[in-house]
PDB file of N, CA and C in Angstrom:
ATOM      1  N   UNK A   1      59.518 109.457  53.146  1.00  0.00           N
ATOM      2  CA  UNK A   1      59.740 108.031  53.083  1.00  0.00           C
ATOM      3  C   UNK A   1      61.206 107.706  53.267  1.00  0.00           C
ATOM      4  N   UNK A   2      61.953 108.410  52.637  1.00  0.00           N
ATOM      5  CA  UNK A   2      63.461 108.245  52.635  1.00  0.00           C
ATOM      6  C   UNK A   2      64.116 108.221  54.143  1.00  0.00           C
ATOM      7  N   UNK A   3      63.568 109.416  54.677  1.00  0.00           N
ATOM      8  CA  UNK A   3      63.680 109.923  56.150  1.00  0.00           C
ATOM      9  C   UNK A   3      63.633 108.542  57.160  1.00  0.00           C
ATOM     10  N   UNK A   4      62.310 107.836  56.990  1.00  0.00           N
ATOM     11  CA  UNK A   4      61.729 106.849  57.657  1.00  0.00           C
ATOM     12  C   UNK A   4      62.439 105.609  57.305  1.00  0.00           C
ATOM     13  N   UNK A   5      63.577 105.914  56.791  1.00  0.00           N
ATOM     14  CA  UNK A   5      64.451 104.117  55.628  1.00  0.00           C
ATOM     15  C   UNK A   5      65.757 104.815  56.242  1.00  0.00           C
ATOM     16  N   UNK A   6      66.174 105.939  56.333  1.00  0.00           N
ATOM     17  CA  UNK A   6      67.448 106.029  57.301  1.00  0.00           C
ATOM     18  C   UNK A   6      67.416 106.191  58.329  1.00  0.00           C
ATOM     19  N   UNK A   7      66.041 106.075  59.062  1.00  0.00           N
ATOM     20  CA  UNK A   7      66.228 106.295  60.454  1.00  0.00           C
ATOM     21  C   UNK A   7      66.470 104.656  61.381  1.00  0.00           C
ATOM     22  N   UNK A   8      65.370 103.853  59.658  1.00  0.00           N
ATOM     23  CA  UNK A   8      65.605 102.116  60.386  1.00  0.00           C
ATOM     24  C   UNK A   8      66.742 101.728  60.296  1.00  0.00           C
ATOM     25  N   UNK A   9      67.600 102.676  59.461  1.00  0.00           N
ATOM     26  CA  UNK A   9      68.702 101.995  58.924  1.00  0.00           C
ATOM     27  C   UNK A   9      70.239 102.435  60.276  1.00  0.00           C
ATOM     28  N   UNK A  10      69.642 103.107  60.985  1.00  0.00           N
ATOM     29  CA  UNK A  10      69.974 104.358  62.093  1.00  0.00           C
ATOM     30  C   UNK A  10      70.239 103.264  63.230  1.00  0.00           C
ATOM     31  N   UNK A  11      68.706 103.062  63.773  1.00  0.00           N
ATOM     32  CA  UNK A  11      68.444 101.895  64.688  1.00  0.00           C
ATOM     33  C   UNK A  11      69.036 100.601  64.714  1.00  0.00           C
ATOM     34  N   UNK A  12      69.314  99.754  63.338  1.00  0.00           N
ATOM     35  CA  UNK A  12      69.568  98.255  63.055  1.00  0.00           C
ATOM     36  C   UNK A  12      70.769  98.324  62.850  1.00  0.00           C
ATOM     37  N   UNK A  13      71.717  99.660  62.714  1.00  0.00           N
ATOM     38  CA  UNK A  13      73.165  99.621  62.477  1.00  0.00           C
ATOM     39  C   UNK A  13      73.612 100.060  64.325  1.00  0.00           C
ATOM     40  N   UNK A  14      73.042  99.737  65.389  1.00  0.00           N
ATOM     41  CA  UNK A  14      73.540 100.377  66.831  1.00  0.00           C
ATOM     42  C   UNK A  14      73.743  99.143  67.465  1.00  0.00           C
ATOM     43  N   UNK A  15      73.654  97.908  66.795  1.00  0.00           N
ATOM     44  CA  UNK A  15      73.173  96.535  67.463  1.00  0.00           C
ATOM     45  C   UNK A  15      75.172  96.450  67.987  1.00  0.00           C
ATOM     46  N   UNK A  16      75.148  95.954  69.105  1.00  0.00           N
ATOM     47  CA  UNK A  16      76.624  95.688  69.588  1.00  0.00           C
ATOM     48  C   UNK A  16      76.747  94.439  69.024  1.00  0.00           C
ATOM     49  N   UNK A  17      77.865  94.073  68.786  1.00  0.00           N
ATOM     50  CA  UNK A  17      78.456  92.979  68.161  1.00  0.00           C
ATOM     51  C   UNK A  17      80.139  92.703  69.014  1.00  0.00           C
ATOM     52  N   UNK A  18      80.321  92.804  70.203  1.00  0.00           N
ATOM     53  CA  UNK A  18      81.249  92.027  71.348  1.00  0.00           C
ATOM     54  C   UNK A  18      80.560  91.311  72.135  1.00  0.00           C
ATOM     55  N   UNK A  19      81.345  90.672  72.631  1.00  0.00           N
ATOM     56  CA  UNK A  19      80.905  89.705  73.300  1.00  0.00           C
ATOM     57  C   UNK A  19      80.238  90.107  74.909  1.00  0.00           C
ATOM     58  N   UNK A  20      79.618  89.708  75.239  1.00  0.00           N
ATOM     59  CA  UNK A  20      78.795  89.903  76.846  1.00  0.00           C
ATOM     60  C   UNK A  20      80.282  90.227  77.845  1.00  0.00           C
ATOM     61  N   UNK A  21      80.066  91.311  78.556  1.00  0.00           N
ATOM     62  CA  UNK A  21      81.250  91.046  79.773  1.00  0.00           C
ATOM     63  C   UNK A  21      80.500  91.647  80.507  1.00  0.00           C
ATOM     64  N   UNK A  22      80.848  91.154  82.261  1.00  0.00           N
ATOM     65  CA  UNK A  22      80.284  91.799  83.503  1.00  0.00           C
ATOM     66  C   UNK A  22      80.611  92.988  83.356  1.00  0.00           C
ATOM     67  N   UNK A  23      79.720  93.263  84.389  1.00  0.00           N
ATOM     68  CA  UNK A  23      79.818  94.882  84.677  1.00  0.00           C
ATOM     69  C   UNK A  23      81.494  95.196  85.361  1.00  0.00           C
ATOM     70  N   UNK A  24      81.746  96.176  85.009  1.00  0.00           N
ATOM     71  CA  UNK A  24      83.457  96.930  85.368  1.00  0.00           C
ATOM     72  C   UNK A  24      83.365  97.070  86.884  1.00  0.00           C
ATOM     73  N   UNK A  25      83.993  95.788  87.759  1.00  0.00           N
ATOM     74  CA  UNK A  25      84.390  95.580  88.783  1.00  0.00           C
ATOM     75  C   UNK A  25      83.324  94.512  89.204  1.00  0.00           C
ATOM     76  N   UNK A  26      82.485  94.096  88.442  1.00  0.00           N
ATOM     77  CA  UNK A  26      81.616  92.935  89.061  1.00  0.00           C
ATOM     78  C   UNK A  26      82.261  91.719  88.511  1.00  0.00           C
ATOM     79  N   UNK A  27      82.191  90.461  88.945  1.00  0.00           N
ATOM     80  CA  UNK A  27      82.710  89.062  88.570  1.00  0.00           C
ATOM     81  C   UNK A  27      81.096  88.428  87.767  1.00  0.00           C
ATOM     82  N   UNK A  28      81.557  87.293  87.231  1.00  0.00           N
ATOM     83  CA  UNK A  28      80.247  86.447  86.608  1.00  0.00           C
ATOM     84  C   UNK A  28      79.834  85.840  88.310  1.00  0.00           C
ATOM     85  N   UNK A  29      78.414  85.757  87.719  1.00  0.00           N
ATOM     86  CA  UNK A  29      77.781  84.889  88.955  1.00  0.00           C
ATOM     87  C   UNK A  29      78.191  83.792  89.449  1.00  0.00           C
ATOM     88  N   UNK A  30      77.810  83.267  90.802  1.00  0.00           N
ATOM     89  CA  UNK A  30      78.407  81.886  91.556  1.00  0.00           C
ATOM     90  C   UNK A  30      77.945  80.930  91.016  1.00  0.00           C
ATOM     91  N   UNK A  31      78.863  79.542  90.722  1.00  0.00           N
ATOM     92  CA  UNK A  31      78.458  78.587  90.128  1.00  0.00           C
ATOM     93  C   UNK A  31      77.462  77.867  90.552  1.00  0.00           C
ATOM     94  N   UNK A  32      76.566  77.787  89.529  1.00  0.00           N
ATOM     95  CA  UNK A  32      75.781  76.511  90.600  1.00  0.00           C
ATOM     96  C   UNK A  32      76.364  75.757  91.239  1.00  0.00           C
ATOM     97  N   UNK A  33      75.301  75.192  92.432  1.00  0.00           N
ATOM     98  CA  UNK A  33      76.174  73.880  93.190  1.00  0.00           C
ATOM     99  C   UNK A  33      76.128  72.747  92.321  1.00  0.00           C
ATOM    100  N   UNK A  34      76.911  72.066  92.349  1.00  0.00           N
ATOM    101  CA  UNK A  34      77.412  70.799  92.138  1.00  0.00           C
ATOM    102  C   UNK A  34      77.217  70.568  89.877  1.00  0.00           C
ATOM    103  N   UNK A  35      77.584  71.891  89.664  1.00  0.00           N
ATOM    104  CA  UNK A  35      78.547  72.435  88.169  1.00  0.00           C
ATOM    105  C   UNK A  35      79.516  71.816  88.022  1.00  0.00           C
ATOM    106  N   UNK A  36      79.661  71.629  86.977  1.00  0.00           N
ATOM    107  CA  UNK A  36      80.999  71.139  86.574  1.00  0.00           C
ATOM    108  C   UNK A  36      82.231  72.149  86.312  1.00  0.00           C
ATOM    109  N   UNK A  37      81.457  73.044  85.885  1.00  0.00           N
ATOM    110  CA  UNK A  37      82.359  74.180  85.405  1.00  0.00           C
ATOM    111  C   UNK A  37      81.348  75.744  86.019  1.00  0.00           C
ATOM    112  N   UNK A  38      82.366  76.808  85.504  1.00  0.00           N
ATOM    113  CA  UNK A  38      81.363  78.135  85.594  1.00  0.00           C
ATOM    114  C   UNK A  38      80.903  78.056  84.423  1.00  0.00           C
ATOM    115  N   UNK A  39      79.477  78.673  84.232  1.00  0.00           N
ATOM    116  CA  UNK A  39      79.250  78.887  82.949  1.00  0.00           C
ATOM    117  C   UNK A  39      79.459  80.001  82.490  1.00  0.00           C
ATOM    118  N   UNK A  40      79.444  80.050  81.181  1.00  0.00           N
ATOM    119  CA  UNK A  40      79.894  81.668  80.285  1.00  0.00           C
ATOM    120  C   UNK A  40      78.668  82.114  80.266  1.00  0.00           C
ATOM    121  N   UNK A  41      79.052  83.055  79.890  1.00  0.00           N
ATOM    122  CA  UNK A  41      78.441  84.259  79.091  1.00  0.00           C
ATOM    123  C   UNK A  41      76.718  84.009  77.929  1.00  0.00           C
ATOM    124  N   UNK A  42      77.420  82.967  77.103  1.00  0.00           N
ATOM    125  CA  UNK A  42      76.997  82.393  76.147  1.00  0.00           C
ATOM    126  C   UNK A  42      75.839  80.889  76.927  1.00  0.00           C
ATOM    127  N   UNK A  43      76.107  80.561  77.763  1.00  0.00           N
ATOM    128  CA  UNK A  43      76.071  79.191  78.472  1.00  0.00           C
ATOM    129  C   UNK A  43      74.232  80.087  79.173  1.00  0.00           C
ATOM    130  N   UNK A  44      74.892  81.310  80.068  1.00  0.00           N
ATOM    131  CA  UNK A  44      73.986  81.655  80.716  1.00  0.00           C
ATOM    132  C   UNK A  44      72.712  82.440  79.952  1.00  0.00           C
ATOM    133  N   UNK A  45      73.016  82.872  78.823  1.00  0.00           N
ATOM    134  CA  UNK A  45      71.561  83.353  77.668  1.00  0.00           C
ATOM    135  C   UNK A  45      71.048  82.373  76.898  1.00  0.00           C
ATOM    136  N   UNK A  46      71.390  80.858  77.267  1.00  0.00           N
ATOM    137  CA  UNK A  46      70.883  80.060  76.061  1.00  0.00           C
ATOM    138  C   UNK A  46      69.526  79.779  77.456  1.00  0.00           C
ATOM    139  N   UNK A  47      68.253  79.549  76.602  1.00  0.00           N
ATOM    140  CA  UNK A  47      67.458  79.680  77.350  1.00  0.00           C
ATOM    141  C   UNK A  47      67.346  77.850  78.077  1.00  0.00           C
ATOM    142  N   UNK A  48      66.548  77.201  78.945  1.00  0.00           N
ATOM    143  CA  UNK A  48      66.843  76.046  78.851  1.00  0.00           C
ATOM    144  C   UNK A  48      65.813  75.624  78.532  1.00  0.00           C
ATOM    145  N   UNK A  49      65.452  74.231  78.747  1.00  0.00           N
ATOM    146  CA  UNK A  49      64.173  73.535  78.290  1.00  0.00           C
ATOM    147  C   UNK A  49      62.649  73.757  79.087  1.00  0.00           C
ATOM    148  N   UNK A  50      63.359  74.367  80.589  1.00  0.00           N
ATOM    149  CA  UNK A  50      62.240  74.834  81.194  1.00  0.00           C
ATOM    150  C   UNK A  50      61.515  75.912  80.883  1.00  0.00           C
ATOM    151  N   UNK A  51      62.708  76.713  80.281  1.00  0.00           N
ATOM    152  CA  UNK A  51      62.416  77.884  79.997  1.00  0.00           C
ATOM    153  C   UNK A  51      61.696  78.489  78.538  1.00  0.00           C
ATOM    154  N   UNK A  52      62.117  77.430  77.882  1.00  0.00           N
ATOM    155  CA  UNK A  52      61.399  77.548  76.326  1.00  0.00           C
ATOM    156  C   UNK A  52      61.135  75.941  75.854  1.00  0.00           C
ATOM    157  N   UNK A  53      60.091  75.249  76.647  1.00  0.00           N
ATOM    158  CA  UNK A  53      59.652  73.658  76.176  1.00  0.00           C
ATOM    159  C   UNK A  53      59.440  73.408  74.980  1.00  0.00           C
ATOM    160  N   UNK A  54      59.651  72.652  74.712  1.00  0.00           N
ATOM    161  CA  UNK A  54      59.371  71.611  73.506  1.00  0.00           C
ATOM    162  C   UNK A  54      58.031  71.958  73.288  1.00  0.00           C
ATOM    163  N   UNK A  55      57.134  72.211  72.114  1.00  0.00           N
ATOM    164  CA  UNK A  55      55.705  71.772  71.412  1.00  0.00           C
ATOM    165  C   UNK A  55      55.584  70.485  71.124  1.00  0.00           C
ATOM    166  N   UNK A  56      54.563  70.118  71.714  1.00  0.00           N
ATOM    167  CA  UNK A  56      54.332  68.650  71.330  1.00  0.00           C
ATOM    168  C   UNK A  56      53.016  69.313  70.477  1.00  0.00           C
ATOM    169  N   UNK A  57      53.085  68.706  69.048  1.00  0.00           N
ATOM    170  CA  UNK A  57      51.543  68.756  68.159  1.00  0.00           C
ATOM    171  C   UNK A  57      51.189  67.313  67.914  1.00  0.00           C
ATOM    172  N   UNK A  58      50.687  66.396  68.976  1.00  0.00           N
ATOM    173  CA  UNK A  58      50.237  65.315  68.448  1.00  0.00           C
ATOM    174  C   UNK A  58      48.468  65.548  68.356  1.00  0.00           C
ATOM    175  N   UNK A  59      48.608  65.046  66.822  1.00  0.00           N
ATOM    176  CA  UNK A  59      47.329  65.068  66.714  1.00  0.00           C
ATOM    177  C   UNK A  59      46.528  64.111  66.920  1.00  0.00           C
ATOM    178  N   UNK A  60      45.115  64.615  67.219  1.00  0.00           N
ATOM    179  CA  UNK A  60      44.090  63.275  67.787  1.00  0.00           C
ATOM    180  C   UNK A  60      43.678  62.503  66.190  1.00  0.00           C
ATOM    181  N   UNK A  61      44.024  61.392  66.204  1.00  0.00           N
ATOM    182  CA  UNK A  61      43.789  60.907  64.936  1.00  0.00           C
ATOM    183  C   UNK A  61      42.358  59.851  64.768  1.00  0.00           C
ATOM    184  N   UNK A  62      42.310  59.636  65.756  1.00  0.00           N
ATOM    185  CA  UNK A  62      40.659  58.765  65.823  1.00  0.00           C
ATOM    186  C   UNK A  62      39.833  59.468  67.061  1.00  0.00           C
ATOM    187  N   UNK A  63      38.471  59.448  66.723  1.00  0.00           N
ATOM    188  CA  UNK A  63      38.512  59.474  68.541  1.00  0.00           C
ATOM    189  C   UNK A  63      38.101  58.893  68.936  1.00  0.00           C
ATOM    190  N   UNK A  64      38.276  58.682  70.336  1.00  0.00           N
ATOM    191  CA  UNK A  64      38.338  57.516  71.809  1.00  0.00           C
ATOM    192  C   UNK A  64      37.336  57.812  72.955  1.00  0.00           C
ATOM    193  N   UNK A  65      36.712  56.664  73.554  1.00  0.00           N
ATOM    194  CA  UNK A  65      36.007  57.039  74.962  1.00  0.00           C
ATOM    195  C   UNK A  65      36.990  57.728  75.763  1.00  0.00           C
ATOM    196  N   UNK A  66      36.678  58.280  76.942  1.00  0.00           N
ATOM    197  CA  UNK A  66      37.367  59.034  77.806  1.00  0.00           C
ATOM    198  C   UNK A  66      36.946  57.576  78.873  1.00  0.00           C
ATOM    199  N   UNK A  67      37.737  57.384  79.411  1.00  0.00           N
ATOM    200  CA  UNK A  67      38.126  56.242  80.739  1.00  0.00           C
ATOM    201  C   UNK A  67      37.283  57.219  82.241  1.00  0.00           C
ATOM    202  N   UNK A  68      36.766  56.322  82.730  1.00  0.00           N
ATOM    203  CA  UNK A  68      36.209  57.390  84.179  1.00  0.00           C
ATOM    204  C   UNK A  68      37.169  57.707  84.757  1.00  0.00           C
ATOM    205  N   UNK A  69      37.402  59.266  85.240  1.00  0.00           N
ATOM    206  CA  UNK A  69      38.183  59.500  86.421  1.00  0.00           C
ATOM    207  C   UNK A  69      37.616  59.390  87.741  1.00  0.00           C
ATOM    208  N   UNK A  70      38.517  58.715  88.893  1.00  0.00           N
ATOM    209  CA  UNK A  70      37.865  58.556  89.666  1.00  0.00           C
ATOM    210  C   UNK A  70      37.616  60.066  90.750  1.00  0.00           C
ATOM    211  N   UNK A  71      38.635  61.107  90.312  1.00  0.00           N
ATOM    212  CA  UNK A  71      38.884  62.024  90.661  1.00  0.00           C
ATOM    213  C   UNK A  71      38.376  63.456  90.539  1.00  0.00           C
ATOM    214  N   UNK A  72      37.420  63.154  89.512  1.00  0.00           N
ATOM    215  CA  UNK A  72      36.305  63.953  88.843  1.00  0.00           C
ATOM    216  C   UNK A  72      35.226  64.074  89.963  1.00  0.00           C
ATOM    217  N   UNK A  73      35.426  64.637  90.915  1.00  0.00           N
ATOM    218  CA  UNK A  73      33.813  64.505  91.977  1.00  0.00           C
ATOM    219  C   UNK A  73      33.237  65.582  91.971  1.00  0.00           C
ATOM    220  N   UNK A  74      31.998  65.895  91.704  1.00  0.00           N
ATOM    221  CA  UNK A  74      31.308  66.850  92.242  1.00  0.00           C
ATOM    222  C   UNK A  74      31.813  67.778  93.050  1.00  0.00           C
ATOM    223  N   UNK A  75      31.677  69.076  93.095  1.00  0.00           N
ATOM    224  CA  UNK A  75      32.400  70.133  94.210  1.00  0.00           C
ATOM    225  C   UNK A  75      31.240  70.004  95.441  1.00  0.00           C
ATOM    226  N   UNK A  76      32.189  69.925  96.458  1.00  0.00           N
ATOM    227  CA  UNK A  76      30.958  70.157  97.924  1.00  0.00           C
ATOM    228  C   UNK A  76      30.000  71.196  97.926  1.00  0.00           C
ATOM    229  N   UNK A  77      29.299  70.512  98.776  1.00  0.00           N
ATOM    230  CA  UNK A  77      27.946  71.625  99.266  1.00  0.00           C
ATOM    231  C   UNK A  77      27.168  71.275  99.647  1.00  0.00           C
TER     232      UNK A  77
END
């Protein structure tokens, strides 16, 4: 058991703690077009809204007829 508590303790103490830098002789990536700035390091791991959306939990609180779609047709054949 002990074995298995210093080995997590092994793993969770290897975590780097500096900051992000390019690779040794590579530059940061090209700015987007029409950026204001380059972005960092920090700028480029924050995920964006596309990338991690919002949850909407609205709940159905009564329920309602459904309205006809007119778009609902039968599949051909």
């Amino acid at each position: 058991m002990s074995i298995a508590l210093a080995c997590a303790m092994l793993v969770t103490a290897c975590g780097g703690r500096e900051p992000l830098q390019p690779a040794q002789g590579e530059g940061m990536p090209v700015a987007p077009a029409m950026a204001q700035s380059q972005p960092t390091t920090d700028d480029l791991l924050e995920p964006t809204t596309q990338q991690r959306p919002e949850r909407v939990d609205e709940l159905l609180r009564r329920s309602q007829e459904r309205e006809d779609d007119p778009f609902d047709l039968p599949p051909p054949g």
